[in-house]
C-alpha atoms as a PDB file:
ATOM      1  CA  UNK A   1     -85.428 -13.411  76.039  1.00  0.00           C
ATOM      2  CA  UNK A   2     -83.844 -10.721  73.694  1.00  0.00           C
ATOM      3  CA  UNK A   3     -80.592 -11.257  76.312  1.00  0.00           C
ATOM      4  CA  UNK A   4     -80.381 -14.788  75.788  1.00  0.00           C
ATOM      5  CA  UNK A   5     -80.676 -14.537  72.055  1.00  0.00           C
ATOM      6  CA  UNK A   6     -77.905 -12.609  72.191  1.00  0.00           C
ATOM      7  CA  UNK A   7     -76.126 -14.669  73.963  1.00  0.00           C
ATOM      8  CA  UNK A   8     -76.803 -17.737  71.370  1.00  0.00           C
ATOM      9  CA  UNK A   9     -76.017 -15.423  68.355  1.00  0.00           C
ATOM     10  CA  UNK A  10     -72.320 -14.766  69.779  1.00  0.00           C
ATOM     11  CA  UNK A  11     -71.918 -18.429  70.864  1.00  0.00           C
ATOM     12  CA  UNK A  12     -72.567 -19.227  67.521  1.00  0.00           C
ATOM     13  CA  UNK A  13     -69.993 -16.853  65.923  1.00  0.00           C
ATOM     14  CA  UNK A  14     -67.638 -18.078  68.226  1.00  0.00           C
ATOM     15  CA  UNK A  15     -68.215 -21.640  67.190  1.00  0.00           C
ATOM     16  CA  UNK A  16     -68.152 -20.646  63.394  1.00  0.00           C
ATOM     17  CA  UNK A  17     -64.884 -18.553  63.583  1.00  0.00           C
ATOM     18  CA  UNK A  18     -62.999 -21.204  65.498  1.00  0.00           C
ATOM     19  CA  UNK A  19     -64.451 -23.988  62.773  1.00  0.00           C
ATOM     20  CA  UNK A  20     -63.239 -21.802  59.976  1.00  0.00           C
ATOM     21  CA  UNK A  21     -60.231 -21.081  61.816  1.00  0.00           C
ATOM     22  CA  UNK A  22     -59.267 -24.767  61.763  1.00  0.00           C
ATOM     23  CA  UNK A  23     -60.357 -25.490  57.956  1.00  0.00           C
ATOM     24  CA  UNK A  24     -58.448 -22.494  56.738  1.00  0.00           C
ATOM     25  CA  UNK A  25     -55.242 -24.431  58.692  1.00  0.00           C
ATOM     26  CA  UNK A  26     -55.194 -27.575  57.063  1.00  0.00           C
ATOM     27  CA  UNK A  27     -55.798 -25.644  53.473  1.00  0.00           C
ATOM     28  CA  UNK A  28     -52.764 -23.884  54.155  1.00  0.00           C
ATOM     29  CA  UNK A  29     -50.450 -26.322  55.068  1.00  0.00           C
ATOM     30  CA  UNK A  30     -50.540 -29.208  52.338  1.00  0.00           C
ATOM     31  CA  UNK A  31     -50.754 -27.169  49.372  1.00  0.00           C
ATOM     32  CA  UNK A  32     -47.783 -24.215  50.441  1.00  0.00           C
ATOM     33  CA  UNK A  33     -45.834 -24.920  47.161  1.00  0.00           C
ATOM     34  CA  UNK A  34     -42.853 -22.145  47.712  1.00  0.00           C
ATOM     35  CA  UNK A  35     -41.929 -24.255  51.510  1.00  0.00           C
ATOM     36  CA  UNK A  36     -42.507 -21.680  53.850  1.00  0.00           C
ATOM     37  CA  UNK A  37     -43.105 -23.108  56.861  1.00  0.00           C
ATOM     38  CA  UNK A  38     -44.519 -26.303  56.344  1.00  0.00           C
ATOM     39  CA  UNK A  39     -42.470 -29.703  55.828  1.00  0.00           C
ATOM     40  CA  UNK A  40     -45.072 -31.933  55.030  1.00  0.00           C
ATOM     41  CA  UNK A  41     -45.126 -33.566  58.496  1.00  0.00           C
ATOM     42  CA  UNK A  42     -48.053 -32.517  60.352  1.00  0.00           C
ATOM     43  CA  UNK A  43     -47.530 -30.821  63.705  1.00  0.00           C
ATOM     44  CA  UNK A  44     -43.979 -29.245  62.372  1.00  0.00           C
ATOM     45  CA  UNK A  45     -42.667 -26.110  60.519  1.00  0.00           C
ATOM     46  CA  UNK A  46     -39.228 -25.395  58.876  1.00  0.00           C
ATOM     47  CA  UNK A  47     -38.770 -21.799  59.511  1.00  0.00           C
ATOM     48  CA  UNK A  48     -35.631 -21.156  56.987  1.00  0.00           C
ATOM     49  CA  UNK A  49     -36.420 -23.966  54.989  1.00  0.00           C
ATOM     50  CA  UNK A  50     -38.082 -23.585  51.154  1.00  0.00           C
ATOM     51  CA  UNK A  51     -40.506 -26.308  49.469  1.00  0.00           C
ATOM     52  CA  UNK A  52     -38.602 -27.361  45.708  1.00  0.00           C
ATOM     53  CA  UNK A  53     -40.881 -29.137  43.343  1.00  0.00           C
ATOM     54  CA  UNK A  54     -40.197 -32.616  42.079  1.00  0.00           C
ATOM     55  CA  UNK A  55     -39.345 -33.189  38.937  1.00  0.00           C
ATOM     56  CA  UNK A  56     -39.253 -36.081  36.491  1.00  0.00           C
ATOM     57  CA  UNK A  57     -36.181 -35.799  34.031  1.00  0.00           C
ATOM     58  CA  UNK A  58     -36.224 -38.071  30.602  1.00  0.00           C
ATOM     59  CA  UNK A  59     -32.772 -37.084  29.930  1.00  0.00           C
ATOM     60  CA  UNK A  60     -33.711 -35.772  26.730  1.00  0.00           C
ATOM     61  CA  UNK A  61     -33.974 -32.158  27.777  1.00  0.00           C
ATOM     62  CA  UNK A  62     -31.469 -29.458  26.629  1.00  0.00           C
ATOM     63  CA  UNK A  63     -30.300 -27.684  29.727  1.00  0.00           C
ATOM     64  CA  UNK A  64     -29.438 -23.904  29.520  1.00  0.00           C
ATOM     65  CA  UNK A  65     -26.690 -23.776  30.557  1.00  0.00           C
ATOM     66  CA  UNK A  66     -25.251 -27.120  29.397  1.00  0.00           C
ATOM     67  CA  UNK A  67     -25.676 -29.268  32.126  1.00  0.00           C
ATOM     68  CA  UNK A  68     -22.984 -32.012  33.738  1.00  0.00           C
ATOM     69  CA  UNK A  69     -25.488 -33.554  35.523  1.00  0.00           C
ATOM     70  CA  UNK A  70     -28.382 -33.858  33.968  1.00  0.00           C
ATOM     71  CA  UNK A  71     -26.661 -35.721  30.994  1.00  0.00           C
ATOM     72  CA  UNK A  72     -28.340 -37.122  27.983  1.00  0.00           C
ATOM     73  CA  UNK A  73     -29.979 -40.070  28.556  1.00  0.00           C
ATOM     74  CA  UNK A  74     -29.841 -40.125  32.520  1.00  0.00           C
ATOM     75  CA  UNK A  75     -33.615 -40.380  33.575  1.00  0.00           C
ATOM     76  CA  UNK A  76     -33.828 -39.097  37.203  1.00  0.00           C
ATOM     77  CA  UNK A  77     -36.965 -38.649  39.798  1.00  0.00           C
ATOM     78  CA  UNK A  78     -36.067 -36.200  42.182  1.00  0.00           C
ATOM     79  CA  UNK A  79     -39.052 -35.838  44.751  1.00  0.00           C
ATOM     80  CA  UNK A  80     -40.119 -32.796  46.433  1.00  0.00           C
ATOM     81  CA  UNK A  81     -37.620 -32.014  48.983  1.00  0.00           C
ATOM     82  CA  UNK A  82     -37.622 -29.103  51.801  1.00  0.00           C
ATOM     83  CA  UNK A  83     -33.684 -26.938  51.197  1.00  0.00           C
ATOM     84  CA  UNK A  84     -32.478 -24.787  53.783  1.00  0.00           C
ATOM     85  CA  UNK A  85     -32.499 -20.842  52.481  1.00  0.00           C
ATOM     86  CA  UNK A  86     -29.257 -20.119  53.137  1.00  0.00           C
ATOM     87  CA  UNK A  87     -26.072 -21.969  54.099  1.00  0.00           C
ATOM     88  CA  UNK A  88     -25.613 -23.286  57.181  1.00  0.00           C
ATOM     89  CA  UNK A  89     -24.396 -19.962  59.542  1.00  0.00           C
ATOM     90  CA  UNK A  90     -21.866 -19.858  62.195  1.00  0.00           C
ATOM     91  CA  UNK A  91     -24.442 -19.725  64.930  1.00  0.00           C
ATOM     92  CA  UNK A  92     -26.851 -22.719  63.544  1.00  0.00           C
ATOM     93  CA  UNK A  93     -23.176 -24.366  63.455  1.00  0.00           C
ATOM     94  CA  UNK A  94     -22.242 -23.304  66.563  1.00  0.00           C
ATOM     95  CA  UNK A  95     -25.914 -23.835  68.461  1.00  0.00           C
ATOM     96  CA  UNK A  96     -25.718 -27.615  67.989  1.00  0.00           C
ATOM     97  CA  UNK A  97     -21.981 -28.448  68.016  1.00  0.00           C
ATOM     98  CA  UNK A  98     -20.853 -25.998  71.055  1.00  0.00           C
ATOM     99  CA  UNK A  99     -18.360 -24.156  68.613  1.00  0.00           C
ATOM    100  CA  UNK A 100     -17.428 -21.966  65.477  1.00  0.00           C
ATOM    101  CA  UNK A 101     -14.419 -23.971  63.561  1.00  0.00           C
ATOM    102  CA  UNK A 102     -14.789 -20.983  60.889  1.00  0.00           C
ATOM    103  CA  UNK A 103     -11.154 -19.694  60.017  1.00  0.00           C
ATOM    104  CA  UNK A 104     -12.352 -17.365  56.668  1.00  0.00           C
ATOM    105  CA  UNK A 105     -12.669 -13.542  58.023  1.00  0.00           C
ATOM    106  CA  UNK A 106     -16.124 -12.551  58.511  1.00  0.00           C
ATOM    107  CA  UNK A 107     -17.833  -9.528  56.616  1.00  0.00           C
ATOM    108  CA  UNK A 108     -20.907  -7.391  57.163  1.00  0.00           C
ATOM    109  CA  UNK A 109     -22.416  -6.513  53.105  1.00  0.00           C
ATOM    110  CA  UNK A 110     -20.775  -3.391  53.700  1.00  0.00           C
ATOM    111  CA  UNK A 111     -17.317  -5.317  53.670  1.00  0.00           C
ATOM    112  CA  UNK A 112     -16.839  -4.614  57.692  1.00  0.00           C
ATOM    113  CA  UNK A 113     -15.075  -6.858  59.225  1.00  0.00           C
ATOM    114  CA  UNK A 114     -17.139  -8.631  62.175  1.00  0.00           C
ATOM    115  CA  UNK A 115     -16.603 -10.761  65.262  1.00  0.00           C
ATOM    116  CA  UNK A 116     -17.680 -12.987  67.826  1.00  0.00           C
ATOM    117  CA  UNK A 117     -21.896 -12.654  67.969  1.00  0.00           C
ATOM    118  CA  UNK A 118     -21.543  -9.944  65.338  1.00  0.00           C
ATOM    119  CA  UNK A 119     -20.267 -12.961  62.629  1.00  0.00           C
ATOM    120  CA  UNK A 120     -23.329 -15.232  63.899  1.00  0.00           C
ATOM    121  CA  UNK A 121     -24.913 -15.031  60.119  1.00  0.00           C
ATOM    122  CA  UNK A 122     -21.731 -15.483  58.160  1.00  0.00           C
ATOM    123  CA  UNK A 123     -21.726 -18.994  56.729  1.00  0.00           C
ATOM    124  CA  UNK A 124     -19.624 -21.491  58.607  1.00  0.00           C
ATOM    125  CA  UNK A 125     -17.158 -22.960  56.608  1.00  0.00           C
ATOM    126  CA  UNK A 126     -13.791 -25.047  57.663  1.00  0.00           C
ATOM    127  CA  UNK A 127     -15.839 -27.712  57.817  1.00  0.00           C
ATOM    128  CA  UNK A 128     -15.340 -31.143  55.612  1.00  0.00           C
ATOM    129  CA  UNK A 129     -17.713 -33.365  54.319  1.00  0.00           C
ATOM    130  CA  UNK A 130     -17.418 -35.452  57.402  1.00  0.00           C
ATOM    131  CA  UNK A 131     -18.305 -32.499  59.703  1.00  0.00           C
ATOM    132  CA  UNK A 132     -21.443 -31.856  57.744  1.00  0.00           C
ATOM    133  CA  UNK A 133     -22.838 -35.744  58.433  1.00  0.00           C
ATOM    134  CA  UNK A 134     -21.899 -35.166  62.006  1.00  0.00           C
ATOM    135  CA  UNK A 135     -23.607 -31.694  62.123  1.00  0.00           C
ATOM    136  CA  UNK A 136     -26.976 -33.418  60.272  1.00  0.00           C
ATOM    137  CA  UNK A 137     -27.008 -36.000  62.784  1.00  0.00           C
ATOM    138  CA  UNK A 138     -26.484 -34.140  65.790  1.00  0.00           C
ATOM    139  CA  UNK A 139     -29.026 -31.818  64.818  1.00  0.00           C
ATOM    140  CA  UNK A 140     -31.518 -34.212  63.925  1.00  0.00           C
ATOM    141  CA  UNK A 141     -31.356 -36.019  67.306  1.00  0.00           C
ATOM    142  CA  UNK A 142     -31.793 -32.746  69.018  1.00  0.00           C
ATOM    143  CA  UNK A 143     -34.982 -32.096  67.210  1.00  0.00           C
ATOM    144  CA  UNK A 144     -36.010 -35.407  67.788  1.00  0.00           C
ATOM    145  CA  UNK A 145     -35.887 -36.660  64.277  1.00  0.00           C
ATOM    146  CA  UNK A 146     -34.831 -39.908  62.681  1.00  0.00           C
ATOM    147  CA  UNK A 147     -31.070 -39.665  61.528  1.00  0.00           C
ATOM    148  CA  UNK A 148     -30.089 -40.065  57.813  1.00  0.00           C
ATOM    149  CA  UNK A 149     -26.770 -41.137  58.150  1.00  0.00           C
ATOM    150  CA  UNK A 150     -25.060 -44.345  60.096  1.00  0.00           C
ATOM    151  CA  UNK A 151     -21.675 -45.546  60.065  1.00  0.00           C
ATOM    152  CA  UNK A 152     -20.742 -48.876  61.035  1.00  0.00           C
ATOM    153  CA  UNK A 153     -24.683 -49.446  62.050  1.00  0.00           C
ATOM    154  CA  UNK A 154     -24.860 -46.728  64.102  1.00  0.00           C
ATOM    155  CA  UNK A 155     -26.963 -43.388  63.782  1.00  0.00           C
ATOM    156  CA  UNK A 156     -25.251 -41.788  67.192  1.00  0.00           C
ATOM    157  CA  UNK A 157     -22.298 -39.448  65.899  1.00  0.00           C
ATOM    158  CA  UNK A 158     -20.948 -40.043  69.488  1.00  0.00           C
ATOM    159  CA  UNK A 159     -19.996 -43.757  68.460  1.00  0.00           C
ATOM    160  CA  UNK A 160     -18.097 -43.073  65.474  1.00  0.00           C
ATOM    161  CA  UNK A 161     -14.596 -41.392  66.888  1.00  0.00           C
ATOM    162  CA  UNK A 162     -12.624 -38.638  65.903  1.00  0.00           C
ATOM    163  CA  UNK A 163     -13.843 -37.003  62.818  1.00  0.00           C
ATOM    164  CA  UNK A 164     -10.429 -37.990  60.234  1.00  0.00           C
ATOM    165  CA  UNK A 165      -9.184 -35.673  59.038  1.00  0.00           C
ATOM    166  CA  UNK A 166      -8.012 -37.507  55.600  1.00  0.00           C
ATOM    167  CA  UNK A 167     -10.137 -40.166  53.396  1.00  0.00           C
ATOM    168  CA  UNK A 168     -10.931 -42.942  55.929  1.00  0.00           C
ATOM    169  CA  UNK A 169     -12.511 -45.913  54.826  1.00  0.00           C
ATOM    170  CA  UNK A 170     -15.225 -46.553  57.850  1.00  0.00           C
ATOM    171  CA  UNK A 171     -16.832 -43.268  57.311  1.00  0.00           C
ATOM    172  CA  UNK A 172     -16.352 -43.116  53.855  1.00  0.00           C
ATOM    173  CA  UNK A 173     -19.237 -46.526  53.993  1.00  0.00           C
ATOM    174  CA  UNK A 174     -21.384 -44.088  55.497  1.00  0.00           C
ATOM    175  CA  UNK A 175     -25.249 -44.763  54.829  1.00  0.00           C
ATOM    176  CA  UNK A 176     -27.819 -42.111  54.489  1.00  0.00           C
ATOM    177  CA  UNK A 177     -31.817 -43.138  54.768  1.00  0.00           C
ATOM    178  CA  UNK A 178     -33.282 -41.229  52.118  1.00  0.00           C
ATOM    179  CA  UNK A 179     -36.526 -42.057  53.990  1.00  0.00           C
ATOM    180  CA  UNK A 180     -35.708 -40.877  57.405  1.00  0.00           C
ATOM    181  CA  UNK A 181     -36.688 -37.281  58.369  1.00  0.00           C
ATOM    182  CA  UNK A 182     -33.925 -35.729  59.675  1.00  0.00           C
ATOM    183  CA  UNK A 183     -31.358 -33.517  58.273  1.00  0.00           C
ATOM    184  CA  UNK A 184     -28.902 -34.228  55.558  1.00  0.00           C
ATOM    185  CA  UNK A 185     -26.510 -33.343  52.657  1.00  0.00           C
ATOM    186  CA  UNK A 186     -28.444 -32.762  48.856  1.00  0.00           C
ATOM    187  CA  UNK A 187     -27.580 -35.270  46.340  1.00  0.00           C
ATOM    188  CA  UNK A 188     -26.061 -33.333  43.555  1.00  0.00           C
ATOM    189  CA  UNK A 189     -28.764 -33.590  41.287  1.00  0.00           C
ATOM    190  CA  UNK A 190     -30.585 -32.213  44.061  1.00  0.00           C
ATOM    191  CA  UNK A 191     -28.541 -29.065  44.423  1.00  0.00           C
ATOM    192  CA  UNK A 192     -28.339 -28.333  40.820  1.00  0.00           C
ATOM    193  CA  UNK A 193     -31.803 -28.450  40.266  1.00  0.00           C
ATOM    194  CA  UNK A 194     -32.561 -26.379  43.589  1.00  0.00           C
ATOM    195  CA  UNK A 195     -30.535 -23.459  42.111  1.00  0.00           C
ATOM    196  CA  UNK A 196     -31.481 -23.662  38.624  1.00  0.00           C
ATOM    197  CA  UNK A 197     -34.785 -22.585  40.112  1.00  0.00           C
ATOM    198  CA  UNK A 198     -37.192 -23.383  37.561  1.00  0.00           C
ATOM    199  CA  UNK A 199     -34.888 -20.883  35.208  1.00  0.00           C
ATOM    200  CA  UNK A 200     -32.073 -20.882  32.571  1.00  0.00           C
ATOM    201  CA  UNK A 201     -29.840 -18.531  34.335  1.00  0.00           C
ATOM    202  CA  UNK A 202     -25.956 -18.888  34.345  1.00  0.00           C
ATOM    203  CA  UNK A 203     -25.567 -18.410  37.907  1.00  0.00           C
ATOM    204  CA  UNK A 204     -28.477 -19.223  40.468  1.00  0.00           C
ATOM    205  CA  UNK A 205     -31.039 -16.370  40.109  1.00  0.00           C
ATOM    206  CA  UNK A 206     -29.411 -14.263  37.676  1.00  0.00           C
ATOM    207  CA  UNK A 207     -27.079 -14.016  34.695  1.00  0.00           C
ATOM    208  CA  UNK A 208     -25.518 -11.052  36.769  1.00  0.00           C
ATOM    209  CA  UNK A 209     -23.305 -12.530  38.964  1.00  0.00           C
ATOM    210  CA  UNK A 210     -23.864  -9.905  41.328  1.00  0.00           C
ATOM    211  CA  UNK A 211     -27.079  -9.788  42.059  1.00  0.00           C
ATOM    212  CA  UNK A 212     -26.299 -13.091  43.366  1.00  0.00           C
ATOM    213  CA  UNK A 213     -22.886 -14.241  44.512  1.00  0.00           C
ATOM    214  CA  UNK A 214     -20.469 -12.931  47.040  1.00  0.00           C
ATOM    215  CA  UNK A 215     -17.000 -13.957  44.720  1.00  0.00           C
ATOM    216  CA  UNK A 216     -13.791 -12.656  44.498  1.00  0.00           C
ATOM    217  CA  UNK A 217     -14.541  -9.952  42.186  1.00  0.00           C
ATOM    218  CA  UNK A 218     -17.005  -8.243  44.980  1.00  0.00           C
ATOM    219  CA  UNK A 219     -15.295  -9.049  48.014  1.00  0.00           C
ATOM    220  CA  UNK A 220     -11.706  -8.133  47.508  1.00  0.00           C
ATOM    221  CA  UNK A 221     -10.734 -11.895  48.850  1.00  0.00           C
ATOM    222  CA  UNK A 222     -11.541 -10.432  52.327  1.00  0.00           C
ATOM    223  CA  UNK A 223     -14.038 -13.244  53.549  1.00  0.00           C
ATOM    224  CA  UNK A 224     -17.373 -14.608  53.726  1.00  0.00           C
ATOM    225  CA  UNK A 225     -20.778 -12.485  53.862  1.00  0.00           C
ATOM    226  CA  UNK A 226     -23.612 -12.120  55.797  1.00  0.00           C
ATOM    227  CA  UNK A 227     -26.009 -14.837  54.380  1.00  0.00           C
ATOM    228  CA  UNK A 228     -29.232 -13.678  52.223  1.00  0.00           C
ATOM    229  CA  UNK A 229     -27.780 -10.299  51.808  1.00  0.00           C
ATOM    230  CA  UNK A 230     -28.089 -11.144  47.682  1.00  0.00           C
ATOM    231  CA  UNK A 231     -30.511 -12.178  45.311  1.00  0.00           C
ATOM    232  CA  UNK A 232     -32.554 -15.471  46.183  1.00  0.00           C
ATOM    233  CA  UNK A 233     -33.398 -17.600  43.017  1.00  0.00           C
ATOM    234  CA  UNK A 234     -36.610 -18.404  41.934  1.00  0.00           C
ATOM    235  CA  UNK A 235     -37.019 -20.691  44.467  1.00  0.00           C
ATOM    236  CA  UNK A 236     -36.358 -18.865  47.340  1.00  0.00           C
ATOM    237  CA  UNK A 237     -32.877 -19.805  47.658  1.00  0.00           C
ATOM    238  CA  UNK A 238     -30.041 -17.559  48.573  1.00  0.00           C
ATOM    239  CA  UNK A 239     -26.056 -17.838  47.874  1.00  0.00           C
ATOM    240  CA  UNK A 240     -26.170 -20.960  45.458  1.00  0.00           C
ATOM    241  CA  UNK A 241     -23.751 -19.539  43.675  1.00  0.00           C
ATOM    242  CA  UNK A 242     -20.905 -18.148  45.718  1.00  0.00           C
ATOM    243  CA  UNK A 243     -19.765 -17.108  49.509  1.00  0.00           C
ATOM    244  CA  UNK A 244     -19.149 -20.801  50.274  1.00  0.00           C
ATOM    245  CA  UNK A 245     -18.770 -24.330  48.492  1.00  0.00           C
ATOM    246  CA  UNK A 246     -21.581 -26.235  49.670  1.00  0.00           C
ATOM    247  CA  UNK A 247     -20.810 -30.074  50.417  1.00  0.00           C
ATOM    248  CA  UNK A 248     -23.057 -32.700  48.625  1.00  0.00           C
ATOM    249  CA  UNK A 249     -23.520 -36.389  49.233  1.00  0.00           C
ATOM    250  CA  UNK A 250     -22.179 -37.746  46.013  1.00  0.00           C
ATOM    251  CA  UNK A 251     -18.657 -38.947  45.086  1.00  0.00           C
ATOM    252  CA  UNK A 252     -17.353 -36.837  42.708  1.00  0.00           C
ATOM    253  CA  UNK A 253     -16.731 -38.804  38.618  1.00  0.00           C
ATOM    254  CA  UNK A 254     -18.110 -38.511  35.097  1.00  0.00           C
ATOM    255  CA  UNK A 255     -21.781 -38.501  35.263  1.00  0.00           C
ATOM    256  CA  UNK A 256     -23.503 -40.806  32.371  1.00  0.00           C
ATOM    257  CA  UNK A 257     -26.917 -42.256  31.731  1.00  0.00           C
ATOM    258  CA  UNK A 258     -25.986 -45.431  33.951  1.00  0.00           C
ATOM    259  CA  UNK A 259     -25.587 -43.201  36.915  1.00  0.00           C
ATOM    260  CA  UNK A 260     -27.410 -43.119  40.033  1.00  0.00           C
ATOM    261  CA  UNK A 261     -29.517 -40.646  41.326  1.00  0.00           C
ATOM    262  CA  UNK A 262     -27.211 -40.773  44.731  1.00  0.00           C
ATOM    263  CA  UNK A 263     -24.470 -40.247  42.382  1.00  0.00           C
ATOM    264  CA  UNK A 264     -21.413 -42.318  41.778  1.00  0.00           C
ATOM    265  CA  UNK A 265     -20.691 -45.410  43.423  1.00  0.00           C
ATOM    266  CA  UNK A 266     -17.130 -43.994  44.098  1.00  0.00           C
ATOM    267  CA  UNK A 267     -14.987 -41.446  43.122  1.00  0.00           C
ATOM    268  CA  UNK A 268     -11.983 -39.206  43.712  1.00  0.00           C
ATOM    269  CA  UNK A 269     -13.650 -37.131  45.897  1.00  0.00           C
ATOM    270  CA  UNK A 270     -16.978 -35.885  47.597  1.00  0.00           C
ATOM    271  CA  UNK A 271     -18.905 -33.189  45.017  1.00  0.00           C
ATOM    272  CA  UNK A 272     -18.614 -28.917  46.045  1.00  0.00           C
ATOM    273  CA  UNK A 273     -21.244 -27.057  44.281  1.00  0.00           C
ATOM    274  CA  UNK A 274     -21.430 -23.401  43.887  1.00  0.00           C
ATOM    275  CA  UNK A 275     -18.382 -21.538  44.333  1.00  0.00           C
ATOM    276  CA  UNK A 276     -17.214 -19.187  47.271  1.00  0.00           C
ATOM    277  CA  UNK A 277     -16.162 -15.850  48.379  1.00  0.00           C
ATOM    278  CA  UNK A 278     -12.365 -15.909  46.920  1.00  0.00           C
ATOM    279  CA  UNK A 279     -13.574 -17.826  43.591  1.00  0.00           C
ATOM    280  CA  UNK A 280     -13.586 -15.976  40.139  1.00  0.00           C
ATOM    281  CA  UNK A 281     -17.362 -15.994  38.113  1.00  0.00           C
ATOM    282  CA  UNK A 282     -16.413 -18.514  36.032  1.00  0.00           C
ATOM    283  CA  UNK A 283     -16.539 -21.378  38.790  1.00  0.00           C
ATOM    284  CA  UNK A 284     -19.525 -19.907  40.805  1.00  0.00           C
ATOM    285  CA  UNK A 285     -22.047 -21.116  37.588  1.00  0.00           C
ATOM    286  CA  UNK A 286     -24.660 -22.780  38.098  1.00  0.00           C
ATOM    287  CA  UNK A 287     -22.992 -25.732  36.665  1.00  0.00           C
ATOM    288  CA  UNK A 288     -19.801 -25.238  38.015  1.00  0.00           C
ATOM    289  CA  UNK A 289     -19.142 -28.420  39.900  1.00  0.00           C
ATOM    290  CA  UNK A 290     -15.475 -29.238  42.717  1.00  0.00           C
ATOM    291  CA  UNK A 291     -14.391 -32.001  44.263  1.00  0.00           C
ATOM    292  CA  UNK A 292     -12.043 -32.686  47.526  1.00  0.00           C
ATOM    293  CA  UNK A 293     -11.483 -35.047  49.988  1.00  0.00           C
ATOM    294  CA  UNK A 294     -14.317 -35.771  52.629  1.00  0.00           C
ATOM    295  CA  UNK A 295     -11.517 -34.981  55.286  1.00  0.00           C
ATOM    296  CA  UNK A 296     -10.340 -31.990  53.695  1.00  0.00           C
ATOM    297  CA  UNK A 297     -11.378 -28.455  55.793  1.00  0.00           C
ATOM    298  CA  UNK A 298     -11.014 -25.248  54.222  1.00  0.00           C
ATOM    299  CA  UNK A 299     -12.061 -21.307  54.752  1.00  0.00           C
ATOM    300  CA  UNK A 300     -14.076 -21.961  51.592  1.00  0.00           C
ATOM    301  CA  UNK A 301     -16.270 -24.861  52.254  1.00  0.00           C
ATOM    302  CA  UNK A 302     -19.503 -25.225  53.702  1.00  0.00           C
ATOM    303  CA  UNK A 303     -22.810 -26.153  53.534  1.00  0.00           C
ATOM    304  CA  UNK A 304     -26.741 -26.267  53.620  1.00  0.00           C
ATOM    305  CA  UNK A 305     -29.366 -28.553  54.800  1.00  0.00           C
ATOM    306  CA  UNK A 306     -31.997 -30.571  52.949  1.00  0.00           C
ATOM    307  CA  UNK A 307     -35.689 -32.742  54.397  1.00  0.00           C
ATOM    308  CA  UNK A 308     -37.656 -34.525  53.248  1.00  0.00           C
ATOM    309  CA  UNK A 309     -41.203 -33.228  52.069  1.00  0.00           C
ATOM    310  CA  UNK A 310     -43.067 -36.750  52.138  1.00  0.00           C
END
């Protein structure tokens, strides 16, 4: 008898512990506020990927510093979205497309130069704005997730040609499901309010540009760094400000009330936020906001990834 009660007594702690086990789970993953690993689709994680908080803006706030986005009178509902950590490196880049295009010299934080495998966590960069929808879409269809982006109907980067190299009409119709899970670009408003960071800082995490940014100042125009070798912002978030432009989906104009939270309805340009590793402080602000052609490449530009979180 005193062996079979035994035997019930551990039975039963087994059955509690693995009962606990799952409730503790489920706790964990809906309310993870800072990201982490959860994206708010259940069976899934987003290693590399941080949680930002909606927000609801009247457009009667005072930004500090003065924003260009977030413009008086513009209301704006920017749901909780899931923002890769860092952008886009040469190996992510190079994992899903087969190559590196990356032409900017690649540095260790010690300013060593680095090559082949060694450059792996450099950000990629010589890549346009139509590189980045390819990269989001081949990506997502690897992972098994539902495309943002579609040009002439079609969701399958392998039916849309070439990438152009210069402003071409067809792609520049591109459509991107907000509602679809996969990966894609960060509206603007997005990206400015992912590396304000909850804070008032005049570049993303600090008002000391560098605790934060890799610019021209701190790399000698010598090339790109190591990713999340800085600062992250409150959020999590490393390099908003500096190393490499990051591409965003809106046309580049004037921002007013009127305007969308997608952005412009046209413009002279797509939008580069943050600033890059041969850029003086004064364009790596928070605010600081670029412009070029979707076609253009250049050792400067890059990018990072956004998902949805509902």
């Amino acid at each position: 008898m005193k062996k079979f009660a035994k035997i019930s007594v551990v039975l039963a702690a087994l059955v509690f512990a693995f009962l606990f086990a799952g409730c503790s789970s489920d706790g964990d993953s809906s309310d993870d506020s800072s990201g982490g690993n959860s994206n708010g689709v259940a069976g899934e994680s987003l290693e590399g990927f941080v949680k930002i908080p909606a927000a609801s803006i009247a457009g009667t706030e005072t930004w500090k510093p003065e924003s260009k986005v977030f413009v008086n009178g513009r209301e704006l509902e920017i749901a909780s979205f899931y923002m890769s950590d860092h952008e886009v490196t040469r190996g992510e880049y190079k994992a899903v497309m087969g190559s590196d295009p990356s032409t900017a010299k690649a540095c260790g934080k010690d300013g060593k130069k680095l090559t082949d495998d060694a450059a792996k966590n450099n950000p990629v960069n010589y890549v346009s704005w139509y590189d980045a929808l390819v990269y989001c879409n081949t990506r997502s269809i690897k992972e098994n997730l539902t495309p943002c982006y579609s040009i002439s109907g079609s969701s399958n980067p392998d039916d849309w040609g070439i990438v152009p190299t210069e402003s071409n009409s067809t792609w520049d119709a591109a459509i991107c499901d907000f509602t679809a899970n996969g990966y894609r670009l960060p509206t603007e408003a997005e990206w400015e309010w992912a590396a304000r960071g909850g804070e008032s800082y005049t570049y993303a995490g600090s008002d000391t540009i560098d605790d934060v940014a890799w610019y021209k100042e701190n790399t000698k125009d010598t090339g790109t760094r190591d990713v999340k070798t800085k600062k992250a912002n409150a959020y999590g978030l490393y390099d908003m400000s500096g190393n490499v432009w990051e591409w965003c989906w809106d046309w580049y104009g004037s921002i007013s009330s009127d305007t969308a939270g997608a952005g412009p309805a046209s413009g002279s340009g797509r939008c580069l936020r943050g600033g890059s590793w041969f850029i003086p402080a004064n364009r790596a602000l928070v605010v600081s906001r670029g412009y070029r052609g979707p076609g253009d490449r250049n050792y400067g530009y890059g990018f990072c990834l956004v998902r949805n979180a509902r």
